[in-house]
C-alpha atoms as a PDB file:
ATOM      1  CA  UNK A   1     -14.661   1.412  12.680  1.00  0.00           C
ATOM      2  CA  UNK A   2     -14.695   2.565   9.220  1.00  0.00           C
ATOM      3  CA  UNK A   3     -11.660   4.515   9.153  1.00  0.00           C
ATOM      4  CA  UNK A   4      -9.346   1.807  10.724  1.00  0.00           C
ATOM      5  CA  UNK A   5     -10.539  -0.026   7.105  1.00  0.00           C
ATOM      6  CA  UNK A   6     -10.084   2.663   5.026  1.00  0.00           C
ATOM      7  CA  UNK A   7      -6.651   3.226   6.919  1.00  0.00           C
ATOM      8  CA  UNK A   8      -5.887  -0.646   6.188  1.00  0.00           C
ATOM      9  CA  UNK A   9      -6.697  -0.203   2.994  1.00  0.00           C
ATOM     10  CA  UNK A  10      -4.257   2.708   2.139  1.00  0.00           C
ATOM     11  CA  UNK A  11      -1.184   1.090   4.183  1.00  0.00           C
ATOM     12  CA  UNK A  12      -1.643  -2.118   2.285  1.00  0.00           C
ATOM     13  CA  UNK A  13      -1.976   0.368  -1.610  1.00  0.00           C
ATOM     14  CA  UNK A  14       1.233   2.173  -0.364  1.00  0.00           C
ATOM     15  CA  UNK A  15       3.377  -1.080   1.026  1.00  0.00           C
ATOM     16  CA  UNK A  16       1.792  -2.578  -2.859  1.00  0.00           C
ATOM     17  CA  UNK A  17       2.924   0.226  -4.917  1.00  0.00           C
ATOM     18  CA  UNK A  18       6.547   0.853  -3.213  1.00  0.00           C
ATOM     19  CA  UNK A  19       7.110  -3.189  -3.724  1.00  0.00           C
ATOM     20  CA  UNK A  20       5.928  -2.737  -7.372  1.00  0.00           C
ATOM     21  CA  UNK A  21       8.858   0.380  -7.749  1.00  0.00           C
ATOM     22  CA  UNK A  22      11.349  -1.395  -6.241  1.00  0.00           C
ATOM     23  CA  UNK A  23      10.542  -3.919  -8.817  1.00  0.00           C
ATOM     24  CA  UNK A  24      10.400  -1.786 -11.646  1.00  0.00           C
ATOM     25  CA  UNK A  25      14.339  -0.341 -10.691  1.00  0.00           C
ATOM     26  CA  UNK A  26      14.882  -3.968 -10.438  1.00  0.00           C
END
């Protein structure tokens, strides 16, 4: 199904962008 992609796709941005703040603090 599309959505399960789009889904995917918008877990994996999230998990991405709260590694790339943690980081940043870092």
């Amino acid at each position: 199904r599309i959505e399960n992609t789009t889904n995917r796709q918008v877990t994996f941005c999230k998990r991405r962008n709260g590694l790339l703040k943690k980081a940043y603090e870092l």
